[in-house]
Protein backbone atom coordinates (compact mmCIF):
# COMPACT_ATOMS: atom_id res chain seq x y z
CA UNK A 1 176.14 66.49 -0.57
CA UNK A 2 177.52 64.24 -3.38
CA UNK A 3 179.21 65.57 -7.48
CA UNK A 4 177.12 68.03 -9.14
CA UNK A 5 177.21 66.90 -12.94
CA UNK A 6 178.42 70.11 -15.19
CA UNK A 7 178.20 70.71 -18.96
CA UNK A 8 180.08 73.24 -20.93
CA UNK A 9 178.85 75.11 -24.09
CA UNK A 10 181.33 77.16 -25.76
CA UNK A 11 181.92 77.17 -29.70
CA UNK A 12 185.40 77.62 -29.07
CA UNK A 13 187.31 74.55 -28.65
CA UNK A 14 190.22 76.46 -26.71
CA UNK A 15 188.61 77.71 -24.20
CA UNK A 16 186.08 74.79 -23.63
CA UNK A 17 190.10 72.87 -23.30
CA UNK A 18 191.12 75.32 -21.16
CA UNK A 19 188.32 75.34 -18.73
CA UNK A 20 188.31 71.72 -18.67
CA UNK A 21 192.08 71.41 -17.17
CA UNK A 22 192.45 74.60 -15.75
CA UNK A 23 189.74 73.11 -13.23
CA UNK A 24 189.83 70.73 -10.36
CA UNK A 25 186.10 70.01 -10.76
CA UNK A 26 186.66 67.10 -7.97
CA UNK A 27 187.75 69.23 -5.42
CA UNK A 28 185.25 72.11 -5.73
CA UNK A 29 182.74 69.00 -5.52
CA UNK A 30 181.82 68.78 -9.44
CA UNK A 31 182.23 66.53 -12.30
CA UNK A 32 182.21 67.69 -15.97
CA UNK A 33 180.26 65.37 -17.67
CA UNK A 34 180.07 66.89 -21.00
CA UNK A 35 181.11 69.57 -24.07
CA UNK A 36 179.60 71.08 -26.74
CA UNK A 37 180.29 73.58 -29.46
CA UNK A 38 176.86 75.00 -30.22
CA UNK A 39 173.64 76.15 -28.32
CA UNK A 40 171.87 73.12 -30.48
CA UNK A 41 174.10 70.36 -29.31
CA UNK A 42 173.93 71.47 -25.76
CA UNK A 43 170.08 71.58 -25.63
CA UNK A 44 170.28 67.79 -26.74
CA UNK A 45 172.84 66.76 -24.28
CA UNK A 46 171.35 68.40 -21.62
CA UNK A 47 168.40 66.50 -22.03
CA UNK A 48 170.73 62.80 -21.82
CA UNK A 49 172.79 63.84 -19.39
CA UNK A 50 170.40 65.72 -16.73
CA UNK A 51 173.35 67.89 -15.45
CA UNK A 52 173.04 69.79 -12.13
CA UNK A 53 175.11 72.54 -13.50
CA UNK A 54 175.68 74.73 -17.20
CA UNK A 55 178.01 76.88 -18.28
CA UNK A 56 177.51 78.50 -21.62
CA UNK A 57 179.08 80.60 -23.69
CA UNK A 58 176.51 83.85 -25.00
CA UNK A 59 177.50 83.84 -28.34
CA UNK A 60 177.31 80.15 -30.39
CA UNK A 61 176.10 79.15 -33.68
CA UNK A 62 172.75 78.00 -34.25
CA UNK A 63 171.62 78.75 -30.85
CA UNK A 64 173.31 81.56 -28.33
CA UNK A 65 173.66 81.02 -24.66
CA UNK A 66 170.30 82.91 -23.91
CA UNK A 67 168.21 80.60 -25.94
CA UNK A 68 169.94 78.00 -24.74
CA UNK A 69 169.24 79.18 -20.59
CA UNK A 70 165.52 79.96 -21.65
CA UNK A 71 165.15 76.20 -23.14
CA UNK A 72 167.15 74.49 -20.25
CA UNK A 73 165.27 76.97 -17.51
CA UNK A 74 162.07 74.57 -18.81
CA UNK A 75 163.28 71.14 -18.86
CA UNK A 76 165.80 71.82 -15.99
CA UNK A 77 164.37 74.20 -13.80
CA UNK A 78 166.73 73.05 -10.81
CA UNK A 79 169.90 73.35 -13.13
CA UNK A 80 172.45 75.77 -11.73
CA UNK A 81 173.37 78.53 -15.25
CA UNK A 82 176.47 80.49 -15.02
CA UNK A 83 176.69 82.19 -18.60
CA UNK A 84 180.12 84.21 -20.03
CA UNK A 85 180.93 86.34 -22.71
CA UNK A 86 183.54 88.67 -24.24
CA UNK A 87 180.93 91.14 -24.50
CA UNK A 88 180.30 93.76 -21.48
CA UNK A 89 176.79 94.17 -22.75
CA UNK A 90 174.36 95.41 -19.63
CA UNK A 91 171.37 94.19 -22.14
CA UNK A 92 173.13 90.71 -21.92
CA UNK A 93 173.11 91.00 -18.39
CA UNK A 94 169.92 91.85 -18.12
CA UNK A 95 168.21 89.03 -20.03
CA UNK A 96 170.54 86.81 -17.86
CA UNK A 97 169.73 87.60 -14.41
CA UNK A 98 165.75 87.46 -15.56
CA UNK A 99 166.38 84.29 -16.48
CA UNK A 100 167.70 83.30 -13.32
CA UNK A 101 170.99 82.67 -14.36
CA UNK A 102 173.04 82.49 -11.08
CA UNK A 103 176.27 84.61 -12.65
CA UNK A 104 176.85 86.44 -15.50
CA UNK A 105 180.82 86.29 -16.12
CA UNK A 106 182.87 88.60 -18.70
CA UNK A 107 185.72 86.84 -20.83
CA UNK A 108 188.83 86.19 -20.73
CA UNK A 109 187.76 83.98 -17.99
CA UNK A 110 190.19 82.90 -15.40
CA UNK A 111 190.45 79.84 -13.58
CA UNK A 112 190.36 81.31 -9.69
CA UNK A 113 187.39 83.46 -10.63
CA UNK A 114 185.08 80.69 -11.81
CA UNK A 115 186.85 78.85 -8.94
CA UNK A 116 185.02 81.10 -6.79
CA UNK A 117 181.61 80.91 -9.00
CA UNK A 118 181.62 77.34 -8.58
CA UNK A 119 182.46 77.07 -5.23
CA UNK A 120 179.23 79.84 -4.27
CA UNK A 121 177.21 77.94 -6.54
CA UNK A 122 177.64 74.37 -4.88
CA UNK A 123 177.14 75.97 -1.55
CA UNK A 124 173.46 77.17 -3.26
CA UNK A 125 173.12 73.59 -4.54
CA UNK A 126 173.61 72.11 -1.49
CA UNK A 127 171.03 74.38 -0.14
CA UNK A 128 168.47 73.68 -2.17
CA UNK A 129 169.31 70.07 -2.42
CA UNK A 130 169.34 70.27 1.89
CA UNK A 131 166.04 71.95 1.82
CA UNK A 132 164.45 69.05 -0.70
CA UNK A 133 165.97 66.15 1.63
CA UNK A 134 165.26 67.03 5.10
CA UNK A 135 163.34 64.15 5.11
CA UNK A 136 164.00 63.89 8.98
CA UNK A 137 162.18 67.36 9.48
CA UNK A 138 159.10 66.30 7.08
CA UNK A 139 158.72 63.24 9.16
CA UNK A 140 158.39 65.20 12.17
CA UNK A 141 156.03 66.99 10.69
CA UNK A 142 154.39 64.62 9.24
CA UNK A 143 154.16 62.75 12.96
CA UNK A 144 152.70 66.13 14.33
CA UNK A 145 149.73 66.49 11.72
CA UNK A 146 148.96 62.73 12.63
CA UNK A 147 146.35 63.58 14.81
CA UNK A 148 144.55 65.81 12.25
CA UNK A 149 144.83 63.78 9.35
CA UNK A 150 143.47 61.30 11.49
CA UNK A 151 140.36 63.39 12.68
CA UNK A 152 140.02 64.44 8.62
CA UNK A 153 140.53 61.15 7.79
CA UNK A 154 136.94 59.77 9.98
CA UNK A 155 135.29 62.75 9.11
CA UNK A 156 136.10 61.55 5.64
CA UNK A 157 134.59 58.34 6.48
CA UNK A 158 131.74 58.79 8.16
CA UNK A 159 130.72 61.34 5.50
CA UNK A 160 131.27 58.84 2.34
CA UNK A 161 133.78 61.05 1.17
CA UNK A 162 136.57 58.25 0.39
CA UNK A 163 136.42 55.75 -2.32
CA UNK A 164 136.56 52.05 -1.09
CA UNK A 165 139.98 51.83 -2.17
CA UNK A 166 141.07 55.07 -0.44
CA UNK A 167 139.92 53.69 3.03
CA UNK A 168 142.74 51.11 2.92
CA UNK A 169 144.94 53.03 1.68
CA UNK A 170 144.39 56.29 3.82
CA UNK A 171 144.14 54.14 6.91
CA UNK A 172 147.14 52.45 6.46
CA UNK A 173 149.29 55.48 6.19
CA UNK A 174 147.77 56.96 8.95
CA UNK A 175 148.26 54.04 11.12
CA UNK A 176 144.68 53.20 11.70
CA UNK A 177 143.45 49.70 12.11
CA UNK A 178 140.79 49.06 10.01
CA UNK A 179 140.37 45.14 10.33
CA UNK A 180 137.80 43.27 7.86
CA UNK A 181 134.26 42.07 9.58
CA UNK A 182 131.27 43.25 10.68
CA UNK A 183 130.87 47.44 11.47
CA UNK A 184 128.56 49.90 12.72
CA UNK A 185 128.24 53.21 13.61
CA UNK A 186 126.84 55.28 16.64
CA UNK A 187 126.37 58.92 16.84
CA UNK A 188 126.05 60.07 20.37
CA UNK A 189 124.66 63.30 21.14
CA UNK A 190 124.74 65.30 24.92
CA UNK A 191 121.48 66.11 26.16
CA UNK A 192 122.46 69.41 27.80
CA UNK A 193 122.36 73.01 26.12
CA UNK A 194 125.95 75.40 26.19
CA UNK A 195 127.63 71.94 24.36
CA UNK A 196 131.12 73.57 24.12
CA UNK A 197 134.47 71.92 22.62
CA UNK A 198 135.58 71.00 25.66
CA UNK A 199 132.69 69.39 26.99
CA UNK A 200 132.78 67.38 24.09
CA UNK A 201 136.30 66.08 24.67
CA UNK A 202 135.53 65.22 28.12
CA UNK A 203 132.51 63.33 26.87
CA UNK A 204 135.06 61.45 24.04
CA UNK A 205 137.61 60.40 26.89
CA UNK A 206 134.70 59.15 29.17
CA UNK A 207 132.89 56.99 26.40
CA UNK A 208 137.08 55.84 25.21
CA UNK A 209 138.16 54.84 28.66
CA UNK A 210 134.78 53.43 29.97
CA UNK A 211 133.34 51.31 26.60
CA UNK A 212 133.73 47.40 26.97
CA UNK A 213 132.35 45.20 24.76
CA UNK A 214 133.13 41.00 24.93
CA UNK A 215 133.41 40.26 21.13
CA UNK A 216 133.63 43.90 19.95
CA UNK A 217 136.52 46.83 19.12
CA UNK A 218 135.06 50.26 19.25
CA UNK A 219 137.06 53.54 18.59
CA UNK A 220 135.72 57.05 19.99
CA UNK A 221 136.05 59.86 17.20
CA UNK A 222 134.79 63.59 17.11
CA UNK A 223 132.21 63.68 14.01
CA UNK A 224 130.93 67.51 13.88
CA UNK A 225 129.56 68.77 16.98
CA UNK A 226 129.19 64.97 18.52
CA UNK A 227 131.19 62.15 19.61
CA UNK A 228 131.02 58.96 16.88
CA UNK A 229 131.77 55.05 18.22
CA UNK A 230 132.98 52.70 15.32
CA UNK A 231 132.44 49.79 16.41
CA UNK A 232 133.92 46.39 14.60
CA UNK A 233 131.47 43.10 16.08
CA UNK A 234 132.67 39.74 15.93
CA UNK A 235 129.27 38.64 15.00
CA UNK A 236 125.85 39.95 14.25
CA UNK A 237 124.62 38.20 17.35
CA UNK A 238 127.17 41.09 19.21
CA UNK A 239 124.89 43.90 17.96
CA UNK A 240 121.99 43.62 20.93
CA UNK A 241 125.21 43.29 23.44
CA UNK A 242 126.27 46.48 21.82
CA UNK A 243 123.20 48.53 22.96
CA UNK A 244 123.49 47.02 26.27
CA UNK A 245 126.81 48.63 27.03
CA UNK A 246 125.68 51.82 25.33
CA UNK A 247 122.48 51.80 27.63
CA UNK A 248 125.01 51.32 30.43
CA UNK A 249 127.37 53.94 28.98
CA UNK A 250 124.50 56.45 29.07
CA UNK A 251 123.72 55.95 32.49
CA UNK A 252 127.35 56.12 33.94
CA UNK A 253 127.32 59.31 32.24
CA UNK A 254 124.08 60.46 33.76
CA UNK A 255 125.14 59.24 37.34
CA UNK A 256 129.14 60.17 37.03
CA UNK A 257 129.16 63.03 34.87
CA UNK A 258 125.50 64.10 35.29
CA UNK A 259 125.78 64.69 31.39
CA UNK A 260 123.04 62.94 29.91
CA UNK A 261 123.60 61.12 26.76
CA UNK A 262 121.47 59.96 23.87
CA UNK A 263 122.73 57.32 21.21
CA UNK A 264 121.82 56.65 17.84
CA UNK A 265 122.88 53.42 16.41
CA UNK A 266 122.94 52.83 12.33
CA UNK A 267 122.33 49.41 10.74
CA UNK A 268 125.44 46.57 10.26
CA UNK A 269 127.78 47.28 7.23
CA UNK A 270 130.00 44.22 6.49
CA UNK A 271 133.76 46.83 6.13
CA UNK A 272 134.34 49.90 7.06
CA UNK A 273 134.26 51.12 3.69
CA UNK A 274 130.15 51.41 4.34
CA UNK A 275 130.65 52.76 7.55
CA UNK A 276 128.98 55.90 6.27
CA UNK A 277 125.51 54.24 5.52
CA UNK A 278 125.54 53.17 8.87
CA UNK A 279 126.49 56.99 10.20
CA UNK A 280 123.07 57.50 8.40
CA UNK A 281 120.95 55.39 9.91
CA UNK A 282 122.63 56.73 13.40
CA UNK A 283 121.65 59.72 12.17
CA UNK A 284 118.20 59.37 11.29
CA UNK A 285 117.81 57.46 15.09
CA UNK A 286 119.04 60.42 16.53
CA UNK A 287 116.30 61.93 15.06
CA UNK A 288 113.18 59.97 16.78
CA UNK A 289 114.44 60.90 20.10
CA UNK A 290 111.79 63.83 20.61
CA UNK A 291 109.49 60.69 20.22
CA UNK A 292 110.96 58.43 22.21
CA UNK A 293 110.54 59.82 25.65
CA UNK A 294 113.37 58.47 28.19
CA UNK A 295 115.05 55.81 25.39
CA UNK A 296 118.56 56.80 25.76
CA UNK A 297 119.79 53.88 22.94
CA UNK A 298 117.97 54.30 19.72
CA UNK A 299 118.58 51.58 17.12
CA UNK A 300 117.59 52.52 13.71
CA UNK A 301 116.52 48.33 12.84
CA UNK A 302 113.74 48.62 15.47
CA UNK A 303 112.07 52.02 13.76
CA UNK A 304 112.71 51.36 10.35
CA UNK A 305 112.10 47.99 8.81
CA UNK A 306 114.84 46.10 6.91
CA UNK A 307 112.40 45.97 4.35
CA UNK A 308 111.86 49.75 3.80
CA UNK A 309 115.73 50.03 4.20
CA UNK A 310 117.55 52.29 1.55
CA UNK A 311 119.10 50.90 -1.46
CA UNK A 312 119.81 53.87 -4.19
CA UNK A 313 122.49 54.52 -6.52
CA UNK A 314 123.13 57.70 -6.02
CA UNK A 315 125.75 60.47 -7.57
CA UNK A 316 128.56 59.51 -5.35
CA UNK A 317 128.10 55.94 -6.54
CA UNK A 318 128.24 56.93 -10.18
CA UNK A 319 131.30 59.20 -10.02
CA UNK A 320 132.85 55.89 -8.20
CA UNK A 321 131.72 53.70 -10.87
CA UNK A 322 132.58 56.10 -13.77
CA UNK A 323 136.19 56.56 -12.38
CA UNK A 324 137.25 52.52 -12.20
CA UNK A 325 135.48 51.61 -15.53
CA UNK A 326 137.23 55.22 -16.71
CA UNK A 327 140.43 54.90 -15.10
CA UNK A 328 141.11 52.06 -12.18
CA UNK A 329 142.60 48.84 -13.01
CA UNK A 330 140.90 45.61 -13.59
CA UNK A 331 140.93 44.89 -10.14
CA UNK A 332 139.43 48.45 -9.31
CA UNK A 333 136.62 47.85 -11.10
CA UNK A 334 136.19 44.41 -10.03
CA UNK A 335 136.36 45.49 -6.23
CA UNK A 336 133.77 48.48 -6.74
CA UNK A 337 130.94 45.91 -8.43
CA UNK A 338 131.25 44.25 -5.40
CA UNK A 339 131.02 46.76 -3.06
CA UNK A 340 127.96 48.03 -4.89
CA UNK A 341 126.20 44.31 -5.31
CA UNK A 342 126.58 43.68 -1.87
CA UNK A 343 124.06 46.32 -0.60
CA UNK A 344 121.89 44.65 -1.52
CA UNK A 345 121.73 41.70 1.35
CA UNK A 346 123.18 44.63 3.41
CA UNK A 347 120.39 46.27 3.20
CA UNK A 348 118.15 43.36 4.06
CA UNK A 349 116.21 43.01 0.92
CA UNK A 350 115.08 40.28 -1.35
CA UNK A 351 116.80 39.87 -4.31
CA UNK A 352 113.92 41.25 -6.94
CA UNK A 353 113.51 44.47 -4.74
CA UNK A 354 116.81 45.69 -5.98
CA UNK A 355 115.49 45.56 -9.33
CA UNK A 356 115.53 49.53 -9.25
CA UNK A 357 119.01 49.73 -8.18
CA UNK A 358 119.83 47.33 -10.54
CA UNK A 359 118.43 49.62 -13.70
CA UNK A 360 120.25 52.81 -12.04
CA UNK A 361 123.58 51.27 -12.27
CA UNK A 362 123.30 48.93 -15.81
CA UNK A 363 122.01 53.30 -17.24
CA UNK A 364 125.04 54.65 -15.64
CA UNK A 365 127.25 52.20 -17.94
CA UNK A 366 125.12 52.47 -21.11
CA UNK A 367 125.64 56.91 -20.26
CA UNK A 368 129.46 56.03 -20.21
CA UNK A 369 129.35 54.01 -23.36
CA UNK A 370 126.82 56.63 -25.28
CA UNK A 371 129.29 58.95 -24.04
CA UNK A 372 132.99 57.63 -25.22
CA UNK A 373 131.06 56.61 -28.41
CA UNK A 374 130.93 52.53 -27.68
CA UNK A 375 128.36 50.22 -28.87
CA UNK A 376 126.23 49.10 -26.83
CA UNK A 377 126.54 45.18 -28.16
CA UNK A 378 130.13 45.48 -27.25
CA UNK A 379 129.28 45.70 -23.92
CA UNK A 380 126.20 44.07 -23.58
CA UNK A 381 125.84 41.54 -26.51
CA UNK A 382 124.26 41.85 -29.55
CA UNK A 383 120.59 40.72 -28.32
CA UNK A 384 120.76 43.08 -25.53
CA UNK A 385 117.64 45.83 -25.66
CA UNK A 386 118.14 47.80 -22.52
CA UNK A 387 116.07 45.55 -20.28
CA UNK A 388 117.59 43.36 -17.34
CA UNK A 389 115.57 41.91 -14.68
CA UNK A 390 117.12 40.72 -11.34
CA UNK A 391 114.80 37.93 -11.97
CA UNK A 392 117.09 36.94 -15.04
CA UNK A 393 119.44 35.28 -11.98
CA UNK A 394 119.37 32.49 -10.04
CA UNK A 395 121.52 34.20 -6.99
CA UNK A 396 123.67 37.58 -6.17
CA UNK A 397 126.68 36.04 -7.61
CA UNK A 398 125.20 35.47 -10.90
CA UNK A 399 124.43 38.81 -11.13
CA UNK A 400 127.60 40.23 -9.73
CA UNK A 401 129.40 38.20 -12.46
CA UNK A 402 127.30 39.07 -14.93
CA UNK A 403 127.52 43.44 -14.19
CA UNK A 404 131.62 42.94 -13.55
CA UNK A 405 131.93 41.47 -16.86
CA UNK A 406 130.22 44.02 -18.68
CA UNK A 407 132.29 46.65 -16.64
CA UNK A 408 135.28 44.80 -17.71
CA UNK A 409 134.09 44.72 -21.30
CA UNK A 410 133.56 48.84 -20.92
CA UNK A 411 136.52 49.49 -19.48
CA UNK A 412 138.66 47.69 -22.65
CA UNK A 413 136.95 49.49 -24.58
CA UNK A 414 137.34 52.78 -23.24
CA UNK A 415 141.38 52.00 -22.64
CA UNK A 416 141.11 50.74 -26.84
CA UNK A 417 139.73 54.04 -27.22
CA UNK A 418 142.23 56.05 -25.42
CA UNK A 419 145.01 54.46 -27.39
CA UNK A 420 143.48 55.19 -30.54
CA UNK A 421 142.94 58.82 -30.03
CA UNK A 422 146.38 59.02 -29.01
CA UNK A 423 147.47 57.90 -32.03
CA UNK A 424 145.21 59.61 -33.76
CA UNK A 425 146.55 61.98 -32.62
CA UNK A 426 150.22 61.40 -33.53
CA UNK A 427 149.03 60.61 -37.24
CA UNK A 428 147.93 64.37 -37.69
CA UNK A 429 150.96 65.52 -36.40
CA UNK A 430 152.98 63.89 -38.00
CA UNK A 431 150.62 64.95 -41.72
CA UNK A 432 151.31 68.14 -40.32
CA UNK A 433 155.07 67.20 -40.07
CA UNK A 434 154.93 66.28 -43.90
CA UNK A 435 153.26 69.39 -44.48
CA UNK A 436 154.92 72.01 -42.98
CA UNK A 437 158.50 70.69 -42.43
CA UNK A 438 160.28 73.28 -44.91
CA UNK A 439 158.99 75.95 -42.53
CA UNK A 440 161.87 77.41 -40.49
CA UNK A 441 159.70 78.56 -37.70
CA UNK A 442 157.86 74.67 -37.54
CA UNK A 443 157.38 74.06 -33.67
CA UNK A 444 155.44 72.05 -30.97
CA UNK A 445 154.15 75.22 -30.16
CA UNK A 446 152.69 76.19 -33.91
CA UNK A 447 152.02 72.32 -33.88
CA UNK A 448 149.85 72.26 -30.78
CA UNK A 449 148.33 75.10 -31.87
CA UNK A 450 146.53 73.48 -34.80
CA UNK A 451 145.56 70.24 -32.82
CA UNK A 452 144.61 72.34 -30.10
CA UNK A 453 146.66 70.57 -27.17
CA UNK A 454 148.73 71.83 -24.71
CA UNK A 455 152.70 71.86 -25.93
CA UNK A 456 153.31 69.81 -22.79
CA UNK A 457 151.12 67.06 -22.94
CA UNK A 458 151.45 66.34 -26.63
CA UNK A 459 155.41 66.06 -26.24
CA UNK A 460 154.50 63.39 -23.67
CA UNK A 461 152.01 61.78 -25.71
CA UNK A 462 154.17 62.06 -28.85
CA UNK A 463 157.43 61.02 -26.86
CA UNK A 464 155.59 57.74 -25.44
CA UNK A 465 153.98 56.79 -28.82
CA UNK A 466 156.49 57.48 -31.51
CA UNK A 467 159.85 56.78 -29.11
CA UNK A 468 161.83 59.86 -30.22
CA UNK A 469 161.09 63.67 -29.43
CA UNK A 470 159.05 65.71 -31.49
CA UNK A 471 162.50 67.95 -32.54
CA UNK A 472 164.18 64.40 -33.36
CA UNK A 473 161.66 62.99 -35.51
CA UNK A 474 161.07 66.60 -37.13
CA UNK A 475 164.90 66.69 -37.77
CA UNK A 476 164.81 62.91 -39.12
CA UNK A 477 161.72 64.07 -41.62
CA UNK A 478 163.89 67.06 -43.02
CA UNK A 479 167.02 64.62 -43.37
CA UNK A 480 165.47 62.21 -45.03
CA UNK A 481 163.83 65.06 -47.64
CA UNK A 482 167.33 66.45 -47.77
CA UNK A 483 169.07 63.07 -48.78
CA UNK A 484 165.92 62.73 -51.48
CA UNK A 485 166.45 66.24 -53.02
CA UNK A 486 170.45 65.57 -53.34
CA UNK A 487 170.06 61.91 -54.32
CA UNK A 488 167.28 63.02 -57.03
CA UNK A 489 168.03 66.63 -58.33
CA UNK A 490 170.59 68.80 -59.09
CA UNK A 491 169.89 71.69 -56.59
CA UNK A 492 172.66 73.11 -55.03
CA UNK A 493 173.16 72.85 -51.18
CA UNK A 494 171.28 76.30 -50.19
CA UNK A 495 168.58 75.30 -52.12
CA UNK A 496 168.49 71.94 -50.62
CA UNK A 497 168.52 73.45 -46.91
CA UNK A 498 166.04 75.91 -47.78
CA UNK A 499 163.38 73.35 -48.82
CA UNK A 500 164.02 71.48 -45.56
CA UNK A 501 163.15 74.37 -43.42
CA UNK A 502 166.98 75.19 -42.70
CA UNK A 503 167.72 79.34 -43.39
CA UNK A 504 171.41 78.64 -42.64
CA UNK A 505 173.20 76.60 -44.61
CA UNK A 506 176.18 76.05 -42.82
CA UNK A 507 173.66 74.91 -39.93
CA UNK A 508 172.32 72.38 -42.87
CA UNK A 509 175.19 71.03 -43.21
CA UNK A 510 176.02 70.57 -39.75
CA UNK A 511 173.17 68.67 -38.78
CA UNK A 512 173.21 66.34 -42.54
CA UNK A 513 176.58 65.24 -41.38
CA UNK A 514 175.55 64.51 -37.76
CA UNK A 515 172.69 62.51 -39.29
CA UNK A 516 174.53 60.85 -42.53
CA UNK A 517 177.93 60.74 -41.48
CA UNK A 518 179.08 62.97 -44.40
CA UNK A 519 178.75 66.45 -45.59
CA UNK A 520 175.89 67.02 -48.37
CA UNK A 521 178.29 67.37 -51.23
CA UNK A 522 180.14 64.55 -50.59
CA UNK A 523 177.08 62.73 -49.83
CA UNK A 524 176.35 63.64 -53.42
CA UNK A 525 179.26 62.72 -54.69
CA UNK A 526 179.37 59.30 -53.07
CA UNK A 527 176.02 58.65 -55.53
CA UNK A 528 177.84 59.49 -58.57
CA UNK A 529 181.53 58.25 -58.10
């Protein structure tokens, strides 16, 4: 299963030596990739090194093996902890094993017994490590839930659940063929009451084996309680030779089956990203067949005129916009003003009849601007009043240009914004750095606190925009005060550490020759030879 990585925490430098060759990490299947003396220095190489494994010493200056296990159990929560100590203390214990420390071991400690610690603890690695790669078992798995993802996945669909780019994306890792083109959808419901699951499948496998169409793909899905045909045309001339074979479909199933079938066919969507406004119209056929008498086909185009053919901007449309100015890429956003410009030929209408739809979408990015505080003539222009009229364009481009530039212009803007706030952020902790910094007890947590953010995302945020941890760049603040103090007054060392947030002054010193190189006094002395 490969070398688990191991560091050792122990302040005494015998027994860290001892451990060390006493050992044969290789052949128990480990590698000891680092030492340290203190709970302090551990914490920080632990979070270079990433081992798989920690042994620590209870008792160490600055910060004791418990500490220590609590801290690591948070950044490392797959980390193996064996802790030791001369101490037979069942308190010890205690806070150990609810820790879940995986052995608690007394000093003196000899090399056969952690021999055996080791070797139970790799076979627990190796476990765990077995149970995260099985990668074999979550294919098959993965290959057995096909079916249903796929079923979820059209249901999805046909219900205008999925985002444009989540269509591609969904389909191709469920092995779907979605090709480009011309789509539409039909919703086919059986004319017969006691409609049971398995009449339904039977229906399915009669409309999949039997549907031909010259020029045309169609797939058979289960959408609710009917069957659905998506159906991918070569042309839009293909559409009237589509409710042919339907017509014929219906009365196979009449004469083979004696299951009567009625189909409701929506309007043409160019992708299958719209196939749900064409499930719609199917829909809304469906309905008319009361009227209809014997029709077994119902096309929505020949009930409801082109002309009188929806074209709204509804809530779905303004989450999807909100989220790729918000958060997509360029592209995103670039990809959804096309998908929403090109309803409008879609939907058969003259260009100055989308007017409406026009206004609905151009408030929906003035709402996002109000609302993340951004000028309006940084998105619009400066001579922009709140009117637009689709008669302002000569074609559909022009005005798809024209509304992706502005969402492009919206979206900077909202990403300038981001980044300020984030530092923004940063500045006021760091004022509260320079405030606070000769308190002991300062922490992300009494930090976060008073900016009122969680302790985990500002250590992110503070991590990616300053470069060093929030502990590092609180230590460097204190050093730096500490080198002023000893440079500039005569304060003795104590007094130094104490106005630097340090209550131990051997711990002081520890850390301002880590950080300078020297210890404070001589660090002193080097200014006045």
């Amino acid at each position: 299963m490969g070398i688990y990585r191991v560091l050792l925490a122990d302040d005494e430098a015998e027994i860290r030596t001892g451990i060390s060759r006493k050992i044969d990490w290789a052949s128990l299947g480990f590698s000891l990739v680092g030492e340290a003396a203190n709970g302090e220095d551990a914490l920080e190489l632990a979070e270079q090194l990433r081992p798989d494994v920690v042994l620590t010493d209870i008792k160490m200056p600055f910060m004791d093996g418990l500490e220590l296990c609590r801290r690591l159990r948070m950044s490392l929560p797959g980390a193996g902890l064996v802790v030791f100590s001369g101490f037979d203390d069942f308190e010890y214990a205690r806070q150990a094993v609810g820790m879940g420390v995986f052995e608690y071991i007394l000093k003196p400690i000899n090399a056969p017994e952690l021999g055996e610690v080791l070797t139970r603890l790799r076979e627990h690695l190796d476990r765990q490590r077995m149970e995260r790669r099985d990668m074999e078992s979550l294919r098959r798995r993965y290959e057995e839930s096909l079916p249903v993802l796929r079923e979820i996945f059209y249901t999805r669909l046909l219900s205008g659940q999925l985002q444009p780019d989540q269509v591609r994306e969904k389909a191709a890792r469920y092995e779907i063929d979605l090709p480009e083109g011309l789509w539409t959808a039909a919703l086919v419901h059986v004319d017969i009451l006691g409609r049971d699951e398995l009449l339904l499948l039977s229906v399915q496998s009669f409309l999949s084996e039997h549907f031909s169409l010259e020029g045309g793909q169609g797939r058979v899905v289960l959408y609710g309680d009917m069957p659905a045909l998506l159906v991918r045309l070569e042309g839009e001339d293909r559409l009237y030779h589509l409710l042919e074979e339907l017509e014929r479909l219906s009365w196979l199933s009449q004469s083979y089956l004696g299951i009567p079938l009625t189909t409701g066919v929506g309007l043409l969507c160019r992708g299958a990203e719209e196939l749900h406004r064409s499930m719609e119209g199917a829909r809304s056929a469906l309905d008319y067949r009361v009227l209809m008498g014997s029709s077994r086909v119902i096309y929505i185009g020949d009930l409801e005129p082109k002309a009188t053919a929806a074209l709204s901007f509804g809530e779905e449309d303004q989450r999807a916009l909100s989220s790729a100015v918000k958060m997509g890429t360029p592209e995103q956003v670039r990809q959804m003003v096309r998908v929403l410009t090109g309803r409008i030929p879609q939907a058969g209408l003259a260009l100055h009849q989308g007017q409406l739809f026009l206004l609905e979408l151009v408030t929906c990015l003035l709402r996002l601007a109000r609302a993340a505080g951004v000028e309006v003539d940084e998105v619009f222009g400066p001579s922009f009043t709140g009117a637009v009229s689709i008669s302002d364009f000569s074609n559909l481009e022009e005005l798809e240009g024209w509304l992706e530039e502005r969402c492009l212009r919206l979206h900077e803007q909202l990403g300038r914004r981001r980044t300020d706030m984030a530092w923004r952020l940063v500045d006021r902790a760091k004022d509260y750095i320079a405030g606070h910094y000769a308190d002991e007890n300062l922490s992300v947590e009494s930090l976060c606190a008073h900016i009122h953010l969680s302790p985990t995302y500002f250590s992110t945020l503070f991590k990616r925009e300053v470069g060093i941890s929030f502990t590092a760049y609180v230590t460097q603040v204190r050093m730096e005060e500490a080198a002023r103090l000893l440079r500039e007054t005569g304060e003795k060392t104590y007094q130094v550490a104490e106005r630097t947030g340090y209550s131990d002054p051997n711990y002081f010193s520890y850390v301002f020759k880590k950080s300078f190189g020297v210890s404070p006094s001589k660090f002193r002395a080097g200014l006045n030879p």
